[in-house]
PDB file of N, CA and C in Angstrom:
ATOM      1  N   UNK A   1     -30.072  -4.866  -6.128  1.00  0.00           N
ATOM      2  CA  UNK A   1     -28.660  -5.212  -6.034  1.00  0.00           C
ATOM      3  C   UNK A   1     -28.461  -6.022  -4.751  1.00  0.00           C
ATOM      4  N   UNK A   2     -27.606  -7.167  -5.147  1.00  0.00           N
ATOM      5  CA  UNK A   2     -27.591  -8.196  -3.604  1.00  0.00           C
ATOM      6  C   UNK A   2     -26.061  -7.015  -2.422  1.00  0.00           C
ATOM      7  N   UNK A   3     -26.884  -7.617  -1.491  1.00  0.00           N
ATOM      8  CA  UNK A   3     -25.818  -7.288  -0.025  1.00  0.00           C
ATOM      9  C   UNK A   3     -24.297  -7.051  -0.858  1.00  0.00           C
ATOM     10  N   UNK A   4     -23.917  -8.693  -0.944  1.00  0.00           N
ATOM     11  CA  UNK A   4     -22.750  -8.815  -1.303  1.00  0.00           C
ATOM     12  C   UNK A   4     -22.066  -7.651  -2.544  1.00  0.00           C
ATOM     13  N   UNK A   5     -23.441  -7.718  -3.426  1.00  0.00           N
ATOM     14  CA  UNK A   5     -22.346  -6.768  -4.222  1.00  0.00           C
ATOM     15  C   UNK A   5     -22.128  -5.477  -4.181  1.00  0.00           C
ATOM     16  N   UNK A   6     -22.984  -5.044  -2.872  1.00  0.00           N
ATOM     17  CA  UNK A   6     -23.198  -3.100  -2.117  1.00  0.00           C
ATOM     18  C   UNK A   6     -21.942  -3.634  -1.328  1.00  0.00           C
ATOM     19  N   UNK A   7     -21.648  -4.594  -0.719  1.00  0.00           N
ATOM     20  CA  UNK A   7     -20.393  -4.308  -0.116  1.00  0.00           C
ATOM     21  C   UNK A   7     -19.443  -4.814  -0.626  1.00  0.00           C
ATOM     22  N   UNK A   8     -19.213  -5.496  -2.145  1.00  0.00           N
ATOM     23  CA  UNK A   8     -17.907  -5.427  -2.930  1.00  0.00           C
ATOM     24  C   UNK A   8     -17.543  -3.618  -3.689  1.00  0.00           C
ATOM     25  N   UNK A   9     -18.350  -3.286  -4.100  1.00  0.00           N
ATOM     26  CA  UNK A   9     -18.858  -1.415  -4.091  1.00  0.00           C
ATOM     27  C   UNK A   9     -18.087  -0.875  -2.798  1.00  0.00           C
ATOM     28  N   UNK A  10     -18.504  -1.287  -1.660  1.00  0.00           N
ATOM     29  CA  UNK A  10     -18.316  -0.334  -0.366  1.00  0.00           C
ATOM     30  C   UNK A  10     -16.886  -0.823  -0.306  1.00  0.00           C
ATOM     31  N   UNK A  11     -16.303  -1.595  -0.375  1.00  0.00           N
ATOM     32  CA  UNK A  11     -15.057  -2.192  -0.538  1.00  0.00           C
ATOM     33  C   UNK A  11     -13.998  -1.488  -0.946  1.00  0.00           C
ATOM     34  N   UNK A  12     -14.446  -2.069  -2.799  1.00  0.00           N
ATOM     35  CA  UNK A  12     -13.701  -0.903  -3.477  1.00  0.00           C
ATOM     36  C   UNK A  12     -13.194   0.979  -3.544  1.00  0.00           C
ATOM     37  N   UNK A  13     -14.240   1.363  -2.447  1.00  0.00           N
ATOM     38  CA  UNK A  13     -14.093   3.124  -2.216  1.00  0.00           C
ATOM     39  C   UNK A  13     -13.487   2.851  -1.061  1.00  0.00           C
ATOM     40  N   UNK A  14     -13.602   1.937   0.116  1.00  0.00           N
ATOM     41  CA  UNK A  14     -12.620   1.986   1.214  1.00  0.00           C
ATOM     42  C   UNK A  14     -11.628   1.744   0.874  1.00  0.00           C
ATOM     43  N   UNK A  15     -11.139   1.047  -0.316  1.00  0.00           N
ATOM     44  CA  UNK A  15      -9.533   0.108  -0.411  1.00  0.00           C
ATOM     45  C   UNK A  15      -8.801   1.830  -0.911  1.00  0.00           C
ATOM     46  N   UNK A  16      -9.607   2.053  -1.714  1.00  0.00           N
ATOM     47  CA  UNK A  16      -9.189   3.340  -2.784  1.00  0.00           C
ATOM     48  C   UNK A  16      -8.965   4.333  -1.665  1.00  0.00           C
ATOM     49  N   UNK A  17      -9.787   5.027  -1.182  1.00  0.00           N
ATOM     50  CA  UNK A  17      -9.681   6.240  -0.099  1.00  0.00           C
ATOM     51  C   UNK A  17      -8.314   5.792   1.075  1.00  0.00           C
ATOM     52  N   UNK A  18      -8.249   4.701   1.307  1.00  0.00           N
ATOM     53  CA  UNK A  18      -7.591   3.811   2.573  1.00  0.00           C
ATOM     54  C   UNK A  18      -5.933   4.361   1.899  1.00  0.00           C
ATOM     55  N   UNK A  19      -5.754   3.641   0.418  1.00  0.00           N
ATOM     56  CA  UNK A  19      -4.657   3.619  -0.013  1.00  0.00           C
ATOM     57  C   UNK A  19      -4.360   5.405  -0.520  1.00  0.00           C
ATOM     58  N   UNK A  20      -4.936   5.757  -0.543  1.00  0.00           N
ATOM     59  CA  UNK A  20      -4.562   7.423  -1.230  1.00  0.00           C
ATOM     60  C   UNK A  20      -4.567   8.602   0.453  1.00  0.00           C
ATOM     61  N   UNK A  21      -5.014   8.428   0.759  1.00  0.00           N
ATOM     62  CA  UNK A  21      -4.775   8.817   2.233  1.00  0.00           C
ATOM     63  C   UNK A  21      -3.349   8.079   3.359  1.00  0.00           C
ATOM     64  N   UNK A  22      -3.052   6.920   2.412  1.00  0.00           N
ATOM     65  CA  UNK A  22      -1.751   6.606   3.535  1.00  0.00           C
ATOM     66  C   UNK A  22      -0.923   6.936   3.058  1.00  0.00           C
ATOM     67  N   UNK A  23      -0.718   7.250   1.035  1.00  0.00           N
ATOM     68  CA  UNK A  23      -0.013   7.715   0.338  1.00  0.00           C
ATOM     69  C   UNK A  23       0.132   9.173   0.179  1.00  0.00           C
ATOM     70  N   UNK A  24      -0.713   9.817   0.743  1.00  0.00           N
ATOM     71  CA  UNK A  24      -0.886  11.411   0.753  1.00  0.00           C
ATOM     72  C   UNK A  24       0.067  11.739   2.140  1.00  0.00           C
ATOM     73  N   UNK A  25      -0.700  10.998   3.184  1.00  0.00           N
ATOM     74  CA  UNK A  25      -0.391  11.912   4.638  1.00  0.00           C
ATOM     75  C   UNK A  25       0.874  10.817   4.937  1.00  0.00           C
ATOM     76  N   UNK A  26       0.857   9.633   4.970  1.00  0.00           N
ATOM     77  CA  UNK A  26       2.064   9.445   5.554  1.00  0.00           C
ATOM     78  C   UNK A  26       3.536   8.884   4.804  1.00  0.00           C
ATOM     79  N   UNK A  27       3.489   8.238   3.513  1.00  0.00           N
ATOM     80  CA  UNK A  27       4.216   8.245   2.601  1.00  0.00           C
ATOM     81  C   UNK A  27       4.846   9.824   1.882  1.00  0.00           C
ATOM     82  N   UNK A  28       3.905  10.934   1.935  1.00  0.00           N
ATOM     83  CA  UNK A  28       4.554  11.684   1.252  1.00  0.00           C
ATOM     84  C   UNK A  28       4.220  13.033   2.159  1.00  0.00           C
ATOM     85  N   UNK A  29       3.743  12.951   3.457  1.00  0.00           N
ATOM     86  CA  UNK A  29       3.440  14.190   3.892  1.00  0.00           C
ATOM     87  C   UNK A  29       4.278  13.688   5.163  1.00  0.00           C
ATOM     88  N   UNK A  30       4.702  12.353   5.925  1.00  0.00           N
ATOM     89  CA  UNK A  30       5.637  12.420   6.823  1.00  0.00           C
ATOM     90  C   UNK A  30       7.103  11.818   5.910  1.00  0.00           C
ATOM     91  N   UNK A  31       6.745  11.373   4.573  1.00  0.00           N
ATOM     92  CA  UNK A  31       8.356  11.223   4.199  1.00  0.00           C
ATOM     93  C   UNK A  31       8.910  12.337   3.664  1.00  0.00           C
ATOM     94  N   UNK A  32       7.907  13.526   3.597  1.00  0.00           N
ATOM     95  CA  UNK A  32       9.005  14.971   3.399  1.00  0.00           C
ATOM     96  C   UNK A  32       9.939  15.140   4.111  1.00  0.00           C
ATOM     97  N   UNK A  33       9.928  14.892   5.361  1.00  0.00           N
ATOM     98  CA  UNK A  33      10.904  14.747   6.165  1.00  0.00           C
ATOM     99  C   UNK A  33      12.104  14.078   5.442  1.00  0.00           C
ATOM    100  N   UNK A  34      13.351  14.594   5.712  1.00  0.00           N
ATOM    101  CA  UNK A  34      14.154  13.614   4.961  1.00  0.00           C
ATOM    102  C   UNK A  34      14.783  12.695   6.243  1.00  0.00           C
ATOM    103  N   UNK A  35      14.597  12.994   7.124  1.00  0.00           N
ATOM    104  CA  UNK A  35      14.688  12.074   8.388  1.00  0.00           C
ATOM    105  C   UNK A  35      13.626  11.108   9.160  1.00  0.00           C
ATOM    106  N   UNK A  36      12.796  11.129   8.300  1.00  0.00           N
ATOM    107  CA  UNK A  36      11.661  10.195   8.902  1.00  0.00           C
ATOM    108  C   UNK A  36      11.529   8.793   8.353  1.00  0.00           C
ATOM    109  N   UNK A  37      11.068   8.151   8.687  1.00  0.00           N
ATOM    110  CA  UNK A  37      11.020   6.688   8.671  1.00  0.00           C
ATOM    111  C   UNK A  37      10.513   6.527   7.386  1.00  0.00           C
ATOM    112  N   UNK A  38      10.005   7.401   6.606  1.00  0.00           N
ATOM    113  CA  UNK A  38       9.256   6.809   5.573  1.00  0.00           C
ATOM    114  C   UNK A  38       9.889   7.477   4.038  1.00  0.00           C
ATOM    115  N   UNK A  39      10.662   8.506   4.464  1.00  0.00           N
ATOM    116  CA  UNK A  39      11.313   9.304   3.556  1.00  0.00           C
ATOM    117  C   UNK A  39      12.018   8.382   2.371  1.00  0.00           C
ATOM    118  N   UNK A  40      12.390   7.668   2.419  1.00  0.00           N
ATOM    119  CA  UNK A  40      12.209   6.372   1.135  1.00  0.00           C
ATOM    120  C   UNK A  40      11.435   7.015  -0.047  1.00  0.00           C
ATOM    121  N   UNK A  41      10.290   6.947   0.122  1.00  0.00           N
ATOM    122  CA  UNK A  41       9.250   6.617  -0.756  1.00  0.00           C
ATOM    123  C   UNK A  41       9.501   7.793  -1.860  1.00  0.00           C
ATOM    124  N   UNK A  42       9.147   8.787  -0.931  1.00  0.00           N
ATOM    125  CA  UNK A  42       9.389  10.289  -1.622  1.00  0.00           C
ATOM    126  C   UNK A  42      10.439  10.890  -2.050  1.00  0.00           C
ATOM    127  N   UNK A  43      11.573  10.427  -1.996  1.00  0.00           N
ATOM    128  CA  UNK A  43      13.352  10.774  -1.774  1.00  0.00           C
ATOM    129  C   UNK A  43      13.786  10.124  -2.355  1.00  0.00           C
ATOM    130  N   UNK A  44      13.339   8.696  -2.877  1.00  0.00           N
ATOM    131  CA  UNK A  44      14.287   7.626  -3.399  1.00  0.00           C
ATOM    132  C   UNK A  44      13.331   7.461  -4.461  1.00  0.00           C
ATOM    133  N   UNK A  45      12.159   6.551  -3.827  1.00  0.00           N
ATOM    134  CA  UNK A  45      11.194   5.698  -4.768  1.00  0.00           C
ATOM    135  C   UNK A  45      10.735   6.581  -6.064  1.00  0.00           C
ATOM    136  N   UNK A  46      10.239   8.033  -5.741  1.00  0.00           N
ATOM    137  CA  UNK A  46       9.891   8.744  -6.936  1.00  0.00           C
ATOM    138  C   UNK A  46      10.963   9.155  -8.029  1.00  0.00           C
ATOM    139  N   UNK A  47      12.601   9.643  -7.292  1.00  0.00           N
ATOM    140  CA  UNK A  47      13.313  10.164  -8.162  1.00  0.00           C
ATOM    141  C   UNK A  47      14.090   9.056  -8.770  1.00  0.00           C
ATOM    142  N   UNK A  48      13.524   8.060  -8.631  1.00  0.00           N
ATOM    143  CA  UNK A  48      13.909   6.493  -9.441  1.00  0.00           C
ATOM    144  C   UNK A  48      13.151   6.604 -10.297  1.00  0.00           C
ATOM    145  N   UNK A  49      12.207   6.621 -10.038  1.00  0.00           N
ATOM    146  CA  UNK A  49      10.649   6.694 -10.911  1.00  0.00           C
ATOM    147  C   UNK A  49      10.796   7.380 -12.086  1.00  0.00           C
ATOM    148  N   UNK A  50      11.421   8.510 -11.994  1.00  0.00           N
ATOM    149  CA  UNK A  50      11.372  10.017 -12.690  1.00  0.00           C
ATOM    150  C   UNK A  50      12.342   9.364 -13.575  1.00  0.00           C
ATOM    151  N   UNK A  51      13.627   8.912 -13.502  1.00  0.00           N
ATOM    152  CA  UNK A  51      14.656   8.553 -14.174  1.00  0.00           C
ATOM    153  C   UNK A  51      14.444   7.613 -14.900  1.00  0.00           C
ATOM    154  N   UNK A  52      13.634   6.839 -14.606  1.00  0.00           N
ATOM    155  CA  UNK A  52      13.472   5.480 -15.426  1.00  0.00           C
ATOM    156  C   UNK A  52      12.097   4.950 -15.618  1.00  0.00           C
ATOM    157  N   UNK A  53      11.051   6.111 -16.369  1.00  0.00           N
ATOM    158  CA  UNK A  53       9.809   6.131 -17.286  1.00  0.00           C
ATOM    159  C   UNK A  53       9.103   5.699 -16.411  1.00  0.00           C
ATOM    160  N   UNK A  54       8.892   5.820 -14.970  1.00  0.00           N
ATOM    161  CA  UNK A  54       8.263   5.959 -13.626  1.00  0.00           C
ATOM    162  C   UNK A  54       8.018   4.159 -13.850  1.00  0.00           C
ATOM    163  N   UNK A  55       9.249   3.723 -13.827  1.00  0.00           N
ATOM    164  CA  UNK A  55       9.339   2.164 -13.532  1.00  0.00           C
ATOM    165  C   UNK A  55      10.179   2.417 -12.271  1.00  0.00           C
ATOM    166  N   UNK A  56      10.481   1.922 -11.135  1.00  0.00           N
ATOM    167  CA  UNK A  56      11.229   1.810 -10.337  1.00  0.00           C
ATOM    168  C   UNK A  56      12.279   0.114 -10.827  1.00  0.00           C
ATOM    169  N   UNK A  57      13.376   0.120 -11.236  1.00  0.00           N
ATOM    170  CA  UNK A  57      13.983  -1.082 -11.221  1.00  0.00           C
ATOM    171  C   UNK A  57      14.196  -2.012  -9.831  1.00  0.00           C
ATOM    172  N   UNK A  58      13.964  -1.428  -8.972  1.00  0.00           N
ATOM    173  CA  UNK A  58      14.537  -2.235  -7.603  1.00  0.00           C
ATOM    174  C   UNK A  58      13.496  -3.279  -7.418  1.00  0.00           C
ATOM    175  N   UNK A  59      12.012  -3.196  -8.156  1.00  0.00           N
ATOM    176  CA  UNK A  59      10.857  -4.104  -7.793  1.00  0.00           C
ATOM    177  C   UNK A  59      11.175  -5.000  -9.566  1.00  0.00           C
ATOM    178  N   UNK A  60      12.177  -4.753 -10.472  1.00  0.00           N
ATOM    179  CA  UNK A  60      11.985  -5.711 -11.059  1.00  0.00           C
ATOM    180  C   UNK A  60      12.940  -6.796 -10.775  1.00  0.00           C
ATOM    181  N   UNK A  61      13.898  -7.131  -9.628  1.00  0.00           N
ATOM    182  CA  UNK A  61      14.743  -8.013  -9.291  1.00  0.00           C
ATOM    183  C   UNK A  61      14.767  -8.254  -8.093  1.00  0.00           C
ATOM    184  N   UNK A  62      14.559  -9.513  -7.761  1.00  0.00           N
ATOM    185  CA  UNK A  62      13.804  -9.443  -5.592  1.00  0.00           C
ATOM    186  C   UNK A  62      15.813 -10.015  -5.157  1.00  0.00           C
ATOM    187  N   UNK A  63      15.763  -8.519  -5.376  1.00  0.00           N
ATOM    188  CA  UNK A  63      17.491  -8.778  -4.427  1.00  0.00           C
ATOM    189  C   UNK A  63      17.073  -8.086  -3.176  1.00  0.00           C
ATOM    190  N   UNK A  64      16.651  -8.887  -2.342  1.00  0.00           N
ATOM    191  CA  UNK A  64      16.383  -8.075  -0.962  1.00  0.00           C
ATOM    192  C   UNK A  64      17.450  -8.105   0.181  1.00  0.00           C
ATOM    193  N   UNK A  65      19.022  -8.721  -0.600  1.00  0.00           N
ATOM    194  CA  UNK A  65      20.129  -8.307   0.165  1.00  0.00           C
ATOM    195  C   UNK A  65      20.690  -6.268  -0.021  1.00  0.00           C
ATOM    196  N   UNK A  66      20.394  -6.324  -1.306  1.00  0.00           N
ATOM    197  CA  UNK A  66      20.449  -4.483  -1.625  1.00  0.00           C
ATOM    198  C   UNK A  66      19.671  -3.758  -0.845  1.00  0.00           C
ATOM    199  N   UNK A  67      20.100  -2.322  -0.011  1.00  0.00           N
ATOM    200  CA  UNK A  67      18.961  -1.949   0.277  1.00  0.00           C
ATOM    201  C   UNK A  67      18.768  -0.838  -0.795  1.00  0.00           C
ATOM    202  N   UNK A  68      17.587  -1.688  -1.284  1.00  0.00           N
ATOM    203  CA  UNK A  68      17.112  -0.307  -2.337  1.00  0.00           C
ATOM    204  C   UNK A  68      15.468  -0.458  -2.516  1.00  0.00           C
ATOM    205  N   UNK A  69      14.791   0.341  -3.224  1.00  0.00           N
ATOM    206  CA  UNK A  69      13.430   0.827  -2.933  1.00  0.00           C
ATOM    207  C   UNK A  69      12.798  -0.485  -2.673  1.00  0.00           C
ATOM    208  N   UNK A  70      12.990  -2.003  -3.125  1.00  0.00           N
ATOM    209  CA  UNK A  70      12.423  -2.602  -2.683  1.00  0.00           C
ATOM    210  C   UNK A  70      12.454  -3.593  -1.357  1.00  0.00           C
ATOM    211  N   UNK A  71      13.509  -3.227  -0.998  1.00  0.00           N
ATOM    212  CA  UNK A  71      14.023  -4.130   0.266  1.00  0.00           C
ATOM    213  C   UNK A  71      13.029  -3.178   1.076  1.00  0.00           C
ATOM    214  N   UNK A  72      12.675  -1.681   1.043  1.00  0.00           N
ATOM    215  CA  UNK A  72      12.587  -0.633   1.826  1.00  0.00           C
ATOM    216  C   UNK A  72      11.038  -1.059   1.823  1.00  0.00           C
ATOM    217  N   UNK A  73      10.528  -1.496   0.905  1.00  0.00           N
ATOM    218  CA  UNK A  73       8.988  -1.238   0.781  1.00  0.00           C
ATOM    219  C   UNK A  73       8.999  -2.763   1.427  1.00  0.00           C
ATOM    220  N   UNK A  74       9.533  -3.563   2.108  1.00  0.00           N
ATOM    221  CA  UNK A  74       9.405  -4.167   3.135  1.00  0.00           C
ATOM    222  C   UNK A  74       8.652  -3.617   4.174  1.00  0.00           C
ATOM    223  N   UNK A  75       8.754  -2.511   4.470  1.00  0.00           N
ATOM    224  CA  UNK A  75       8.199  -1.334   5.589  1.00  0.00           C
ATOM    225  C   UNK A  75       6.941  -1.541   5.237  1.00  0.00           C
ATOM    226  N   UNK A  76       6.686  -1.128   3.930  1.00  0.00           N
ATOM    227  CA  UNK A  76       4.954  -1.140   3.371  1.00  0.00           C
ATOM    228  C   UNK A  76       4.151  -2.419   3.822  1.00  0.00           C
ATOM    229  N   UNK A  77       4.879  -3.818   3.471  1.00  0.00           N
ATOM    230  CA  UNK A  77       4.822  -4.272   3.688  1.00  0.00           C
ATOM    231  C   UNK A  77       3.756  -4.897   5.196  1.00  0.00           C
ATOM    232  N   UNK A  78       4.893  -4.682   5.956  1.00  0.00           N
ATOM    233  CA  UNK A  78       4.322  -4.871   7.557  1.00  0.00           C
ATOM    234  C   UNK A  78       3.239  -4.387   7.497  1.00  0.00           C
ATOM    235  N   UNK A  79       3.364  -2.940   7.122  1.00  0.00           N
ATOM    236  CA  UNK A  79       2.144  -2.055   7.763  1.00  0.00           C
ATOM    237  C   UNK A  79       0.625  -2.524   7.005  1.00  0.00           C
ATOM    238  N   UNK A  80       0.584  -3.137   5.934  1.00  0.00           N
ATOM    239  CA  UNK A  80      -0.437  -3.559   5.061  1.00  0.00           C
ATOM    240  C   UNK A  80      -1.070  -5.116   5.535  1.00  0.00           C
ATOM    241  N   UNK A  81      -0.171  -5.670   6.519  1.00  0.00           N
ATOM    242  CA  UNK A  81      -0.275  -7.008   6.681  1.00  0.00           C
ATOM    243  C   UNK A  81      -0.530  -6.522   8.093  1.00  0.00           C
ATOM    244  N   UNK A  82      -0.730  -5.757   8.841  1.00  0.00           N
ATOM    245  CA  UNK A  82      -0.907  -5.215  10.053  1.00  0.00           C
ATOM    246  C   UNK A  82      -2.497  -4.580   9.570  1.00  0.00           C
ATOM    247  N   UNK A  83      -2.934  -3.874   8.793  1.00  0.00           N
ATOM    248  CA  UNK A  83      -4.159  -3.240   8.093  1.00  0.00           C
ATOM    249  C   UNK A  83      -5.452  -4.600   8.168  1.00  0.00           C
ATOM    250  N   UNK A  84      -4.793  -5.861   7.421  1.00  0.00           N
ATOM    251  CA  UNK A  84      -5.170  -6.605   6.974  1.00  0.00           C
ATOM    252  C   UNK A  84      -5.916  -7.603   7.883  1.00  0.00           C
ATOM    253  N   UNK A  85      -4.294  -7.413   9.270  1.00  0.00           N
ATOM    254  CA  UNK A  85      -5.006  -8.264  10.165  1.00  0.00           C
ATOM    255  C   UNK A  85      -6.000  -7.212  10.690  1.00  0.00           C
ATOM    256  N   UNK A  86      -6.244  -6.265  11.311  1.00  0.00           N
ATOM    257  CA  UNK A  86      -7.215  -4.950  11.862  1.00  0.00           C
ATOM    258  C   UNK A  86      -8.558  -5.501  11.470  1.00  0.00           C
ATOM    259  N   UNK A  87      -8.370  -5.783   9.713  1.00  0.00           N
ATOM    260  CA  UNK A  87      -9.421  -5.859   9.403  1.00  0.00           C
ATOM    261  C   UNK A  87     -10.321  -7.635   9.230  1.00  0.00           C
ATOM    262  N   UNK A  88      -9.840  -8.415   9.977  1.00  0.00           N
ATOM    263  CA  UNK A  88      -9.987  -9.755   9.510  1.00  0.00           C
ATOM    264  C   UNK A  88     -11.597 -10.010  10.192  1.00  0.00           C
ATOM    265  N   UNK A  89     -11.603  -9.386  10.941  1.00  0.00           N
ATOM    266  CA  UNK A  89     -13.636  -9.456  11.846  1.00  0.00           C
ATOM    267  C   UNK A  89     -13.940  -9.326  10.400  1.00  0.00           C
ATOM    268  N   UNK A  90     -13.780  -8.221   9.663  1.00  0.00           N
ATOM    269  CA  UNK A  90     -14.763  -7.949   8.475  1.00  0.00           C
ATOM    270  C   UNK A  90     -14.869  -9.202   7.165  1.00  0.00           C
ATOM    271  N   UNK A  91     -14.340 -10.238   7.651  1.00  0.00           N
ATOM    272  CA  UNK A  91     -14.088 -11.399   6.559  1.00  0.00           C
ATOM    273  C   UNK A  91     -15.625 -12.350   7.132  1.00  0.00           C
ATOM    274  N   UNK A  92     -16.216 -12.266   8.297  1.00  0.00           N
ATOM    275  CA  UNK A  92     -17.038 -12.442   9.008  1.00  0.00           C
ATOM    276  C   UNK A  92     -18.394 -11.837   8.724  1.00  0.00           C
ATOM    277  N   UNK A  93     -18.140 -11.009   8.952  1.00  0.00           N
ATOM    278  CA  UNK A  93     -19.393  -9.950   9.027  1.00  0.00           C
ATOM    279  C   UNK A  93     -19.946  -9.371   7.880  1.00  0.00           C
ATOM    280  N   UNK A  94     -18.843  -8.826   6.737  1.00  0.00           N
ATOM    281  CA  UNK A  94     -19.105  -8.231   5.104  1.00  0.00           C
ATOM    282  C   UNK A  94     -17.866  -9.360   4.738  1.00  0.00           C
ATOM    283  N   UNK A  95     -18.247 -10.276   4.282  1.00  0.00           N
ATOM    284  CA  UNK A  95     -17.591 -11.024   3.118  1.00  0.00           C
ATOM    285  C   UNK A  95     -17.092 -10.000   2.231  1.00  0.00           C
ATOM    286  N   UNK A  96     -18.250  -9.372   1.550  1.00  0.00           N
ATOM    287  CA  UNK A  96     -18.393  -8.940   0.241  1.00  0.00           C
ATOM    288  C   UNK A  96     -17.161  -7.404   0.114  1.00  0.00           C
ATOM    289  N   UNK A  97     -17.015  -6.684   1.184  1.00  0.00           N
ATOM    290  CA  UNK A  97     -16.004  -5.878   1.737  1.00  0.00           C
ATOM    291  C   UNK A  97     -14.753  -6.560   1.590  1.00  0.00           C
ATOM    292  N   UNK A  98     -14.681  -7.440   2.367  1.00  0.00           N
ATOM    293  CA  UNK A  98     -13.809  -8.282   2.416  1.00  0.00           C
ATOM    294  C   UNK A  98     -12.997  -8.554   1.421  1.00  0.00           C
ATOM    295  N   UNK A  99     -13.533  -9.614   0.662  1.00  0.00           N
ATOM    296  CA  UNK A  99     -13.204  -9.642  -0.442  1.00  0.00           C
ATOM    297  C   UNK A  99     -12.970  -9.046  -1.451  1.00  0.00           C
ATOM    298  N   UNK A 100     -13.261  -7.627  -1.192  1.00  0.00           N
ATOM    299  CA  UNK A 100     -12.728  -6.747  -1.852  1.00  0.00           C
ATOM    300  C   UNK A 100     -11.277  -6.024  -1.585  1.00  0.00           C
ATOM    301  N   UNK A 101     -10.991  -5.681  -0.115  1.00  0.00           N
ATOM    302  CA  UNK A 101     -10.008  -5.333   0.104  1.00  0.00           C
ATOM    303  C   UNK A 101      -8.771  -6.045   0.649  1.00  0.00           C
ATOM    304  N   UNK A 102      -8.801  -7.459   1.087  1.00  0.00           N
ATOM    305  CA  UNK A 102      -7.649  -8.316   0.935  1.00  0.00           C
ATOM    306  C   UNK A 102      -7.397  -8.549  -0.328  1.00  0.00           C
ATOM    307  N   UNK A 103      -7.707  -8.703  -1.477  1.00  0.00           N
ATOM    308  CA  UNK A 103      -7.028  -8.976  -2.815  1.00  0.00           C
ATOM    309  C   UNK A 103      -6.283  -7.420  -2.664  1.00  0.00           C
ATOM    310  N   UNK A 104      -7.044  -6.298  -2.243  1.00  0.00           N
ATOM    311  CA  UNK A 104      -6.314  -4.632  -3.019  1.00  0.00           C
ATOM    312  C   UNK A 104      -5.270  -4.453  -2.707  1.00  0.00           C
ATOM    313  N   UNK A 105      -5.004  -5.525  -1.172  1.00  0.00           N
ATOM    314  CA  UNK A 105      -3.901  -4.637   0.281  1.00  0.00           C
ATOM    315  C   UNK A 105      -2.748  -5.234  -0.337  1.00  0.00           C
ATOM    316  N   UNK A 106      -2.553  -6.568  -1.625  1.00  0.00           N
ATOM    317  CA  UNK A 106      -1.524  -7.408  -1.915  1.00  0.00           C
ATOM    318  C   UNK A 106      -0.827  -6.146  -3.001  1.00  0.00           C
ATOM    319  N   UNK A 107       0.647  -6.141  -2.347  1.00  0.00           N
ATOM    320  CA  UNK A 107       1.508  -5.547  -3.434  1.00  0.00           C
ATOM    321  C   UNK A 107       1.630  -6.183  -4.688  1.00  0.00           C
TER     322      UNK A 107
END
């Protein structure tokens, strides 16, 4: 198996573990809080979800004058484009990484 494709592999389990760990501990283990910065996700975004066949409507119309789940996931936003830059040495060094997890980090 070439380099590149052990680290499109190594990629894919970092993008996966990366995204379920920010969605575990800080999307839904600091947005329990109903006062925390992230409480959106868990408070709003899911019981939208629940109501409407776990579609959220606010991501099917880019009214980002509303604040509603998607103006909010602006937040996600930053923080993924902040991840992205962290990780830009690795566009260098593992292409093959690389290229695996800048396509994943795009909403």
């Amino acid at each position: 198996m070439s380099l590149f494709a052990i680290q499109f592999l190594l990629g894919l389990l970092y993008a996966n573990a990366g995204e379920w760990l920010m969605h575990k501990y800080i999307l839904h283990g600091l947005g329990g809080n109903p006062r925390s910065f992230w409480a959106y996700h868990l408070h709003e975004h899911h019981a939208v979800c629940t109501q409407y066949a776990m579609v959220d409507p606010g991501y099917k119309t880019p009214d980002l004058a509303t604040w509603n789940t998607q103006s909010k996931e602006l937040k996600e936003l930053v923080v993924l484009l902040g991840i992205i830059t962290l990780h830009l040495p690795l566009l260098f060094m593992m292409p093959g990484l690389a290229s695996t997890l800048y396509p994943y980090q795009m909403p």
